[in-house]
Each structure stands twice: as structure tokens, then as C-alpha cells.
N, C-alpha and C. Protein backbone atom coordinates (compact mmCIF):
# COMPACT_ATOMS: atom_id res chain seq x y z
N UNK A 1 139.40 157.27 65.78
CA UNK A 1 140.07 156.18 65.20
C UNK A 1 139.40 154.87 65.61
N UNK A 2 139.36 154.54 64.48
CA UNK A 2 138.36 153.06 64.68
C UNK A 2 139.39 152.09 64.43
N UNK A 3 139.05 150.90 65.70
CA UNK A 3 140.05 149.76 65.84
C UNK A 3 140.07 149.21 64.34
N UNK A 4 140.92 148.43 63.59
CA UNK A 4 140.69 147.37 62.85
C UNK A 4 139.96 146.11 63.18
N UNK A 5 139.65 145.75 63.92
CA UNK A 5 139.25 144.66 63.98
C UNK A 5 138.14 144.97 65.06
N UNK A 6 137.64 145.68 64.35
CA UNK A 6 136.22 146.16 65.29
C UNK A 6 134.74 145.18 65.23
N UNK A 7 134.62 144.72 63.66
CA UNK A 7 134.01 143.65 63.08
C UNK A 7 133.84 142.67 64.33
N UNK A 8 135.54 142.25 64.52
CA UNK A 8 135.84 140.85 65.44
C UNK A 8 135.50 141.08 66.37
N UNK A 9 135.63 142.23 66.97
CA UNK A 9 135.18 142.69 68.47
C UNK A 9 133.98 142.67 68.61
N UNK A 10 133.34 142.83 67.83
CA UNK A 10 131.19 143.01 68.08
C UNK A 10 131.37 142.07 67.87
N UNK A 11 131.54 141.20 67.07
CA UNK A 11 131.13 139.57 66.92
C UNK A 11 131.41 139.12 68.12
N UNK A 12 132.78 139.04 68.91
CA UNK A 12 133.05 138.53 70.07
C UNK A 12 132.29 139.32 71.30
N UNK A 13 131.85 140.30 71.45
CA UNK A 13 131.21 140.72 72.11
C UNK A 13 129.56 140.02 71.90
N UNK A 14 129.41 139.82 70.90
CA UNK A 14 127.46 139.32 71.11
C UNK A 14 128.07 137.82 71.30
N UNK A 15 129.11 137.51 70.95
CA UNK A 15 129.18 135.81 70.77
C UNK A 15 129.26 135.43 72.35
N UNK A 16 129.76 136.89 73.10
CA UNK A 16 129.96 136.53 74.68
C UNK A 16 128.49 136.46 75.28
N UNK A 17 127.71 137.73 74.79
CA UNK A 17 126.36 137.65 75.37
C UNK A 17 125.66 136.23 75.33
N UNK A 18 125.92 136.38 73.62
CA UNK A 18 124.59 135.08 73.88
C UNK A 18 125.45 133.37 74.48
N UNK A 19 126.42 133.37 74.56
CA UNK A 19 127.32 132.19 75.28
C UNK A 19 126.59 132.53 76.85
N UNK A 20 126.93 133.79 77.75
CA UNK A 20 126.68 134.16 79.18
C UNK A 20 124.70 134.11 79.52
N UNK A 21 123.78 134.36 78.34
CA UNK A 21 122.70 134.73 78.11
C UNK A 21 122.26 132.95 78.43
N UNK A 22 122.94 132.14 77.09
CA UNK A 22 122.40 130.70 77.26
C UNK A 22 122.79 129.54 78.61
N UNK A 23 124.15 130.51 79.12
CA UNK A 23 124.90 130.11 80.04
C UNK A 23 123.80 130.17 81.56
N UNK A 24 123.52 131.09 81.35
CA UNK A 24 122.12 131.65 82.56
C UNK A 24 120.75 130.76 82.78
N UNK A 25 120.67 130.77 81.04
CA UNK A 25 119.48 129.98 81.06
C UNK A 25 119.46 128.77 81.34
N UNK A 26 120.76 128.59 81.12
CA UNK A 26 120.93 126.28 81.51
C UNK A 26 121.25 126.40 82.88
N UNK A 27 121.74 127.50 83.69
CA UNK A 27 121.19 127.44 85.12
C UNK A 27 120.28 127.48 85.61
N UNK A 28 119.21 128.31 84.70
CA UNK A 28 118.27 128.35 85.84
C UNK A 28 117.31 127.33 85.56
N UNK A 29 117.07 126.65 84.51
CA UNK A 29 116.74 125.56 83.97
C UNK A 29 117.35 124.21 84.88
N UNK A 30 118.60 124.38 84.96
CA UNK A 30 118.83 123.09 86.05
C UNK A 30 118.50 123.33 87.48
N UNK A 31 118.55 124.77 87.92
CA UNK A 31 117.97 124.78 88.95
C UNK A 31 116.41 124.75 89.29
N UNK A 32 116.06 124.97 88.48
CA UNK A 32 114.37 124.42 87.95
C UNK A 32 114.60 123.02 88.54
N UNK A 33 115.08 122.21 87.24
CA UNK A 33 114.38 120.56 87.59
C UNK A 33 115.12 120.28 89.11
N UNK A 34 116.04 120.87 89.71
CA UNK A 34 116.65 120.04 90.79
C UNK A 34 115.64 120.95 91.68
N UNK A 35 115.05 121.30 92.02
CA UNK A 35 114.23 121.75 93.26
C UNK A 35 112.93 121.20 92.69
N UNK A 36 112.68 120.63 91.02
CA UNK A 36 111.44 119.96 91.03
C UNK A 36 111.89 118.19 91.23
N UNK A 37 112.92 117.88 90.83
CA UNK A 37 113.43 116.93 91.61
C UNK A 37 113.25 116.15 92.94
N UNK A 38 113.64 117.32 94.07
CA UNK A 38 113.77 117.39 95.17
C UNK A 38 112.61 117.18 95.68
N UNK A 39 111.54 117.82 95.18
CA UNK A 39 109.89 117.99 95.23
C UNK A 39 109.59 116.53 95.50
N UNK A 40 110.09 115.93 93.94
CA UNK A 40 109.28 114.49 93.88
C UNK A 40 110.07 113.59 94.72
N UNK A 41 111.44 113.75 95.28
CA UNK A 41 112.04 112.68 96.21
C UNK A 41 111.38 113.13 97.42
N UNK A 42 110.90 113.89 98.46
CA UNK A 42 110.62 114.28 99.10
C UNK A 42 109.11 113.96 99.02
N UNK A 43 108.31 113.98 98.17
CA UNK A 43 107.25 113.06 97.83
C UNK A 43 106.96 111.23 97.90
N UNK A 44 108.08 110.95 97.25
CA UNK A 44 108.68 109.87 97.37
C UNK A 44 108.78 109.23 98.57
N UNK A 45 109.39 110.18 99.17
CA UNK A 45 110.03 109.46 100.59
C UNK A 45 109.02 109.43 101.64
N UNK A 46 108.42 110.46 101.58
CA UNK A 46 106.80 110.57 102.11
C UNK A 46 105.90 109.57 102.01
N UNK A 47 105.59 108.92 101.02
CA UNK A 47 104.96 107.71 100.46
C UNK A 47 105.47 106.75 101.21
N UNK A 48 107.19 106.58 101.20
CA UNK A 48 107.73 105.33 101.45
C UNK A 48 107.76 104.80 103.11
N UNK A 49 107.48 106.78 103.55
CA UNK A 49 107.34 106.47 105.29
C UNK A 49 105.74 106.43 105.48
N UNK A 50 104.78 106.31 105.14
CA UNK A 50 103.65 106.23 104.81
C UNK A 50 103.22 104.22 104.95
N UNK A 51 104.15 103.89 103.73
CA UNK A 51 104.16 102.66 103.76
C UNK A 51 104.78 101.56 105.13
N UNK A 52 105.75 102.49 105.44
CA UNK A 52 107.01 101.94 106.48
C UNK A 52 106.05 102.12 107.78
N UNK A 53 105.59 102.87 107.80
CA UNK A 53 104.41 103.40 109.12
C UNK A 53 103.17 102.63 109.24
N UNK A 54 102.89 101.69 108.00
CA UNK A 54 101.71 101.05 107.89
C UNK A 54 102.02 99.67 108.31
N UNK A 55 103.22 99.02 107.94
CA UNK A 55 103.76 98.15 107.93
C UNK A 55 104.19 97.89 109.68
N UNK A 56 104.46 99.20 110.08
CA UNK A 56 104.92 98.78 111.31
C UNK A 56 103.60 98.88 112.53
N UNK A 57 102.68 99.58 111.93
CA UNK A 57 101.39 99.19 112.56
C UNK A 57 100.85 97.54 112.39
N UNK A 58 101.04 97.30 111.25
CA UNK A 58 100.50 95.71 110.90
C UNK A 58 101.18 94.81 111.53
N UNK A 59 102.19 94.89 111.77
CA UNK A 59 103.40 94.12 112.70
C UNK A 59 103.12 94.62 114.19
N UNK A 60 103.29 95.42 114.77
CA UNK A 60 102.22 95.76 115.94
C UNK A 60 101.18 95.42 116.52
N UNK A 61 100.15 94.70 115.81
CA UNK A 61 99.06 94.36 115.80
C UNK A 61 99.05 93.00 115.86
N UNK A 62 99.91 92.62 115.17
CA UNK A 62 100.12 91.12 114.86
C UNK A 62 100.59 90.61 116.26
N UNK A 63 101.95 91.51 116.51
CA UNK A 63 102.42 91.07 117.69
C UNK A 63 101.65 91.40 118.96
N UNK A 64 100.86 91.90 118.97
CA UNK A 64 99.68 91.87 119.93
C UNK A 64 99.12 90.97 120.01
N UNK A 65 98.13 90.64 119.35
CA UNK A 65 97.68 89.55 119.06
C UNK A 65 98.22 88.21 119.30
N UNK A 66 99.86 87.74 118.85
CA UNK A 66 100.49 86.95 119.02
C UNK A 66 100.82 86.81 121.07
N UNK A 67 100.78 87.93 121.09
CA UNK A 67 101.00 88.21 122.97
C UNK A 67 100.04 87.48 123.57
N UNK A 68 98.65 88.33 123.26
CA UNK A 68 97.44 87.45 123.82
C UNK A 68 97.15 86.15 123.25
N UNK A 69 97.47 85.61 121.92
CA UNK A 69 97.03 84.10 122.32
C UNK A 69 98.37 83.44 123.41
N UNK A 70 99.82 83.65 123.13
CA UNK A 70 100.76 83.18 124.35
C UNK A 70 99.92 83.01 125.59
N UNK A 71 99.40 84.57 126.04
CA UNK A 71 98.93 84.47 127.83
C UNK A 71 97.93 83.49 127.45
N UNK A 72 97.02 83.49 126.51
CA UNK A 72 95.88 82.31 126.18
C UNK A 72 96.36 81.15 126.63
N UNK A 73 96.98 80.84 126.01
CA UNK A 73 97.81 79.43 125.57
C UNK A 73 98.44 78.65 127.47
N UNK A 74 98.99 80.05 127.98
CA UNK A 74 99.41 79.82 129.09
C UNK A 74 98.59 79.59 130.09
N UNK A 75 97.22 80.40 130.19
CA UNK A 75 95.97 80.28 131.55
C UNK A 75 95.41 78.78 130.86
N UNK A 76 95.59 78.26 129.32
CA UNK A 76 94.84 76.99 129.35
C UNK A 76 95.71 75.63 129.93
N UNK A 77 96.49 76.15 130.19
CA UNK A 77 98.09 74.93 130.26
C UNK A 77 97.85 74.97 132.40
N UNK A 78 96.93 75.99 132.67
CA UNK A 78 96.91 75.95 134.60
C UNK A 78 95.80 75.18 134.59
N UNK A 79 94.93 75.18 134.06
CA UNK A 79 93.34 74.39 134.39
C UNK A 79 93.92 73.00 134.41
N UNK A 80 93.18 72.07 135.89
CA UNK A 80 93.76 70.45 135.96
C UNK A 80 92.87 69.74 136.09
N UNK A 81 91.61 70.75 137.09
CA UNK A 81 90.31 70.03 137.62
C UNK A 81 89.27 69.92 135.99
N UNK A 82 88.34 69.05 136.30
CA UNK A 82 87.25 68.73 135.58
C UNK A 82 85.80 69.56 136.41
N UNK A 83 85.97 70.40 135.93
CA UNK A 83 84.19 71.49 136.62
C UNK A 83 83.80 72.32 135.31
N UNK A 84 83.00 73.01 135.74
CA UNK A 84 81.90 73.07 134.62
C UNK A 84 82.07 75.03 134.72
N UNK A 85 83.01 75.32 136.03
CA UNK A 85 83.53 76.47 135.22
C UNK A 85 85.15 76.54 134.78
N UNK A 86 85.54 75.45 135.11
CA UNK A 86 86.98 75.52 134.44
C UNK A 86 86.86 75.28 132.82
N UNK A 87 85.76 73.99 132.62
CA UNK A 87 85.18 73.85 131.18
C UNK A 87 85.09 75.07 130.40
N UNK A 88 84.12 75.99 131.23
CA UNK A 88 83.96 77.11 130.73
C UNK A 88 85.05 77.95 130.12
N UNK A 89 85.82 78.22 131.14
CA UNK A 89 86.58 78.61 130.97
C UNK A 89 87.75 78.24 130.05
N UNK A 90 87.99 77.50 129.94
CA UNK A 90 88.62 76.43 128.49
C UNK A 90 88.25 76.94 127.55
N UNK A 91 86.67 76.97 126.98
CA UNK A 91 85.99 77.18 126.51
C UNK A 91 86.09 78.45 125.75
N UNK A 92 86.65 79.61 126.51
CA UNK A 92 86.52 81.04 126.50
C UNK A 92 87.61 80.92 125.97
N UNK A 93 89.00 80.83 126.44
CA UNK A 93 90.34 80.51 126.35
C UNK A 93 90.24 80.22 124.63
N UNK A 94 89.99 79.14 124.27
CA UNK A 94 89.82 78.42 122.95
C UNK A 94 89.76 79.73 121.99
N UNK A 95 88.06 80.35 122.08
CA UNK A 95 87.71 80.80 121.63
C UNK A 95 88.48 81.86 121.49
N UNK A 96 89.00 82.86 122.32
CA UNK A 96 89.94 84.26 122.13
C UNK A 96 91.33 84.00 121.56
N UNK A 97 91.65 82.46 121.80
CA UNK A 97 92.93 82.16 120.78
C UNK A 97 92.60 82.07 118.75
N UNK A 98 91.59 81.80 119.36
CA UNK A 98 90.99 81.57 117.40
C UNK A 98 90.60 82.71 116.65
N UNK A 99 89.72 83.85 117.44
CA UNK A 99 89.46 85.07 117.14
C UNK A 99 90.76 85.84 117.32
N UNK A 100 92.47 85.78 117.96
CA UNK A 100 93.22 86.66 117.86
C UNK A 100 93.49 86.24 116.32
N UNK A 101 93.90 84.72 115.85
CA UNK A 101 94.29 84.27 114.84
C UNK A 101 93.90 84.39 114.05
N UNK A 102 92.30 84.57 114.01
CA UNK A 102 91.37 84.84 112.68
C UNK A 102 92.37 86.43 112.04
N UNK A 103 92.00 87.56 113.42
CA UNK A 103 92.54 88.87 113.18
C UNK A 103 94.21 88.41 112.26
N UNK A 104 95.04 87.90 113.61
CA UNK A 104 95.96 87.84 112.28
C UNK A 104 96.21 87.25 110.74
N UNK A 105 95.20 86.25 110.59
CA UNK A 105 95.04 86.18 109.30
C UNK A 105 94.57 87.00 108.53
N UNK A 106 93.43 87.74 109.29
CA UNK A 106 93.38 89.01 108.44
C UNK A 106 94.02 90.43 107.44
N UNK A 107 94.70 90.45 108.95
CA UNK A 107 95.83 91.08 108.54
C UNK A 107 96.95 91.12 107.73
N UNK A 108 97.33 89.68 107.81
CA UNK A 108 98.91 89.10 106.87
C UNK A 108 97.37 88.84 105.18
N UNK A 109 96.54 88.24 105.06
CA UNK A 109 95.51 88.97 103.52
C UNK A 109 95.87 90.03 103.62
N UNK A 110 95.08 91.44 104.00
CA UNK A 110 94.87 92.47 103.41
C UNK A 110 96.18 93.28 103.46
N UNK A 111 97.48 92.71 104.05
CA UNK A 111 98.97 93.45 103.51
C UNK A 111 99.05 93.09 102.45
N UNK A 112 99.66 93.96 101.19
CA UNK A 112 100.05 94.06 100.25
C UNK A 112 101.40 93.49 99.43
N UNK A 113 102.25 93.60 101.09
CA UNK A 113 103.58 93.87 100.45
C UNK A 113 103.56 92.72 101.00
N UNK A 114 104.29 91.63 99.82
CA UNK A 114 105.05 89.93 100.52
C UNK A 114 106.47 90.30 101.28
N UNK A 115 106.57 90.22 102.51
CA UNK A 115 107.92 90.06 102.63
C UNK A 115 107.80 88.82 103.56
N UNK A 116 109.26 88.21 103.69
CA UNK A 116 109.55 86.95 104.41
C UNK A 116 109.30 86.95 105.79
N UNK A 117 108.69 88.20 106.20
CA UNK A 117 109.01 88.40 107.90
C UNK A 117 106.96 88.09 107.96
N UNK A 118 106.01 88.13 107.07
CA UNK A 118 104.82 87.73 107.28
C UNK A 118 104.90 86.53 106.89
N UNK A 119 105.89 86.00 105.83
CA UNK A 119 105.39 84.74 105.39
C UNK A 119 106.06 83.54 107.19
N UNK A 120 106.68 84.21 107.85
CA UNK A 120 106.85 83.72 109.10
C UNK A 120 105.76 83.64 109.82
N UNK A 121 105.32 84.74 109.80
CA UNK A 121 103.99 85.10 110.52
C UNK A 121 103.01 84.38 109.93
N UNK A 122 102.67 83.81 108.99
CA UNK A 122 101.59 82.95 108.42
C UNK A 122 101.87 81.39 108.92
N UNK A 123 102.96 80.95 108.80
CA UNK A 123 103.53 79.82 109.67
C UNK A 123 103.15 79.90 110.87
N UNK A 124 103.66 80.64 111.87
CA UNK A 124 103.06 80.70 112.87
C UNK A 124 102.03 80.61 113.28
N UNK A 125 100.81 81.44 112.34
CA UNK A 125 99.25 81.34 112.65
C UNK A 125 98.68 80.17 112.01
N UNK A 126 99.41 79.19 111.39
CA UNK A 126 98.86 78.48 111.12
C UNK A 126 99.45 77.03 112.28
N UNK A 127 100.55 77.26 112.88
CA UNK A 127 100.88 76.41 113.92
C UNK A 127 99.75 76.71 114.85
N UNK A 128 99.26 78.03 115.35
CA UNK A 128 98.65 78.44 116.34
C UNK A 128 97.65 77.42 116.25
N UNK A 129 96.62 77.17 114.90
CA UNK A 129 95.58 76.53 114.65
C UNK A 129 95.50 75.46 115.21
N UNK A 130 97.00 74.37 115.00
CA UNK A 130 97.17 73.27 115.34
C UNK A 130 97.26 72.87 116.82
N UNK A 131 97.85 73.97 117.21
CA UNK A 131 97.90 73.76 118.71
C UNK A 131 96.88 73.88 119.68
N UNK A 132 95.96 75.09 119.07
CA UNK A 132 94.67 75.30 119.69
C UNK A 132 93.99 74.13 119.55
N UNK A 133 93.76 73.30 118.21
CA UNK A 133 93.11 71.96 117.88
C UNK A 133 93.85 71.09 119.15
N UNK A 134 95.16 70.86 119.15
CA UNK A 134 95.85 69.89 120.11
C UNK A 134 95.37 70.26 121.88
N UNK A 135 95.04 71.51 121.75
CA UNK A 135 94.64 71.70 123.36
C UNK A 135 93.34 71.45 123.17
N UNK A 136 92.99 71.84 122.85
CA UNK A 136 91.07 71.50 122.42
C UNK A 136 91.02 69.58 123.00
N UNK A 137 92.11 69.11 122.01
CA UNK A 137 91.79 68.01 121.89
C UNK A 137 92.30 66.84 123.42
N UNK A 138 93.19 67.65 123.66
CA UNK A 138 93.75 67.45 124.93
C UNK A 138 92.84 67.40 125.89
N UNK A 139 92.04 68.48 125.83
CA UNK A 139 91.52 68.87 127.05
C UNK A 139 89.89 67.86 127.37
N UNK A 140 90.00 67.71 125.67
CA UNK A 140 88.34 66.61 125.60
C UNK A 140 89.16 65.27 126.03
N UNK A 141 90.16 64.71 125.44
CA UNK A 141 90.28 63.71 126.21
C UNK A 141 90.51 63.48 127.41
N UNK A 142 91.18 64.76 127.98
CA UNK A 142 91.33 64.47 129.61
C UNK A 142 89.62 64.22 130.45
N UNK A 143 88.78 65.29 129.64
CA UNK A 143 87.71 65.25 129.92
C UNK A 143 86.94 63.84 129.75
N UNK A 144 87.18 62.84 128.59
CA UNK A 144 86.92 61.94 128.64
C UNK A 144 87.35 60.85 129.92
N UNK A 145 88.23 61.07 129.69
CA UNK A 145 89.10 60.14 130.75
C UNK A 145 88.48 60.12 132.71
N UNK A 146 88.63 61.51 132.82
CA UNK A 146 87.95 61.70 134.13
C UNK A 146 86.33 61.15 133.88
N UNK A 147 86.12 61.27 132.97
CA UNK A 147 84.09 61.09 132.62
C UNK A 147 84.71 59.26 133.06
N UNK A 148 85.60 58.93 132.30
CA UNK A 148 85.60 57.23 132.62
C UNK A 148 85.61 56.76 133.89
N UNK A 149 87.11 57.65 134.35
CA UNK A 149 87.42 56.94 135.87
C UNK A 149 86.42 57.53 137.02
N UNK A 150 85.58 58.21 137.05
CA UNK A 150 84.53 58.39 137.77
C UNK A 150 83.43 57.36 137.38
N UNK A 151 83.22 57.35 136.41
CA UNK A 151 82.23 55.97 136.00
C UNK A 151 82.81 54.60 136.79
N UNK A 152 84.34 54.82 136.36
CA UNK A 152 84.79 53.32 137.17
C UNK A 152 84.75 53.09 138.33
N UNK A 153 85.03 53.86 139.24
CA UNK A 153 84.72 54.82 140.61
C UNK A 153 83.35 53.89 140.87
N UNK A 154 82.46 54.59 140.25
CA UNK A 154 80.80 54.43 140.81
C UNK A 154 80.93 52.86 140.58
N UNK A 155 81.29 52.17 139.50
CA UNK A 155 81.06 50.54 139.12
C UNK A 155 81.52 50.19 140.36
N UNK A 156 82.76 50.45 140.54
CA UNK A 156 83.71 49.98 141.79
C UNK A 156 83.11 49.97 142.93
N UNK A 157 82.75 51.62 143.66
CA UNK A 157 81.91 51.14 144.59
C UNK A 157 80.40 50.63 144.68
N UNK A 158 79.78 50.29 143.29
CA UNK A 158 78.77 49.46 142.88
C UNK A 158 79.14 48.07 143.53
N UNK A 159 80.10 47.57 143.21
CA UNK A 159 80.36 46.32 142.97
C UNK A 159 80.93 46.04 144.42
N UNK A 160 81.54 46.58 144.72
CA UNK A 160 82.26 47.18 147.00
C UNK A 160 80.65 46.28 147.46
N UNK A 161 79.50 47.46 146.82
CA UNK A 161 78.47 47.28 148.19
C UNK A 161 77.47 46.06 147.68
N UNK A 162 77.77 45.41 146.16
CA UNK A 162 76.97 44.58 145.98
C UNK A 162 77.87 43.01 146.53
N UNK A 163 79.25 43.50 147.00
CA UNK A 163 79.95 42.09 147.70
C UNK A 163 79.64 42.14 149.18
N UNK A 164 79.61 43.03 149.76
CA UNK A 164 79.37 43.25 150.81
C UNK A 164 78.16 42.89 151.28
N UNK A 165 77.00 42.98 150.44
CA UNK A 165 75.61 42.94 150.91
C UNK A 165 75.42 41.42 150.51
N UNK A 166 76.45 40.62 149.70
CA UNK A 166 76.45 38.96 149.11
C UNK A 166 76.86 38.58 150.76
N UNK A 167 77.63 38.75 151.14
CA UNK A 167 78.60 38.47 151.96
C UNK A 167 77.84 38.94 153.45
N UNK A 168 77.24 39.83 153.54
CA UNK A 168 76.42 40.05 154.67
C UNK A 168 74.89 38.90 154.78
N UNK A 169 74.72 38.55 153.68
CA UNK A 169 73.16 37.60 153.70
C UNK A 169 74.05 35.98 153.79
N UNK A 170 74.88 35.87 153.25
CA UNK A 170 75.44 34.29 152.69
C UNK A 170 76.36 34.47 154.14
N UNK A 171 76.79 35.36 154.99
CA UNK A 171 77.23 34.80 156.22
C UNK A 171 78.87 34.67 156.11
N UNK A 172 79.61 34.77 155.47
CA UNK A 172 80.98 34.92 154.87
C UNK A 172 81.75 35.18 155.77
């Protein structure tokens, strides 16, 4: 004995397959793109610690740099005497503050990424410039100055032994 509605039954029976059949396939299809998904965030994020890792080297470097011109800045601020190795030494001082700064200018160019925390850092290295100029300039005028009052020095006791020797002949 065959159901009546046997027709309805195979129909509902393949209508289940291919519903459970397409049902399968849009899983495994979404589970496809979400593990290729996952792929490219995980790629992604790779890149972004890549970048984050570069960035914090460049800032590292910077602040190195920024360290040693400070101690710079500080051994030129002890020198008081006028000699020809403290000069020197000035001299040296100057120079390793300008070559850290050159580097950090280098550095804040060839970063890529603008953010506000280099455009600080460019301020800064460009104060550095000024200040190195202001000690530079400091240090020539002090240098001038001692070049004077030693000159005045010698006039002075020029002038001591040319009264003295008036004053020793004229009987005074």
C-alpha cells in the first residue's frame, strides 16, 4: 500500500536534501573565508607590529641620542678656565652635540609616519641647534673676553713698570 501523498513526500524529502546539502555548503564556505579572514588579520597585525617595532626603535635612538647631547651639553656648562685643552675640548663637545643632531634629523626624514610625538622631536632638534650655536657663542666670547683682560693685564703692568722706571730716573 502506497501512501497517498507519496508525490509530497519525495518532493519533501529531496527539498530536505538539497535545503541540508546547500545548508553544508554555506558552512563550509563561511568557514572557508573566516579562517581566510583570520589569515589576513593575523597578517595584518603582523605588519602593524612590524611597524610598531620600527617606530619604537626610531624613538630609541632618538632618545639616545637626545641623552648624549644632555651629558654633552652638561661637561660643556663645567669648563671655566681658558687653555688650549679645555678649548679642545669644547671643541669636541660642540662637535658630538651636532653629529648626535645631524643623526636625529636623520632619523625624524627617513620616518614615514607623521605623528605629533616627532613633530616634538623636530622642535627639539632644532632648539638643540640654537643652543649649541649659543654655547659655541658663549664660549668665543668668554674666550674673547679673557684674550682682552689678559691684554689689559700686560698694558697694566706695561704701564706699572713704565711709571716706575719715570719715577725712578725723575727722582719722585
Amino acid at each position: 500500500m502506497r501512501p497517498v501523498n507519496s508525490s509530497d513526500l519525495r518532493n519533501a524529502y529531496v527539498r530536505f536534501v538539497l535545503y541540508f546539502v546547500a545548508l553544508i555548503a554555506f558552512s563550509i564556505v563561511a568557514l572557508y573565508f573566516f579562517f581566510l579572514t583570520s589569515n589576513r588579520e593575523v597578517a595584518m597585525l603582523n605588519e602593524r607590529v612590524k611597524q610598531s617595532d620600527n617606530l619604537i626603535a626610531v624613538r630609541t635612538d632618538i632618545n639616545n641620542n637626545f641623552d648624549i647631547i644632555l651629558q654633552r651639553m652638561q661637561q660643556l656648562s663645567q669648563y671655566t678656565k681658558m687653555n688650549a685643552e679645555e678649548m679642545n675640548n669644547q671643541t669636541l663637545l660642540l662637535n658630538d652635540i651636532q653629529e648626535c643632531n645631524l643623526k636625529i634629523q636623520d632619523k625624524l626624514h627617513q620616518n614615514p609616519v607623521a605623528l605629533k610625538s616627532f613633530e616634538l622631536y623636530k622642535k627639539l632638534s632644532d632648539n638643540i641647534s640654537t643652543a649649541a650655536n649659543v654655547k659655541d657663542s658663549l664660549y668665543t666670547t668668554r674666550f674673547q673676553i679673557e684674550s682682552l683682560r689678559s691684554q689689559l693685564e700686560s698694558c697694566n703692568r706695561t704701564n706699572r713698570s713704565a711709571v716706575n722706571r719715570i719715577k725712578g730716573r725723575f727722582g719722585r
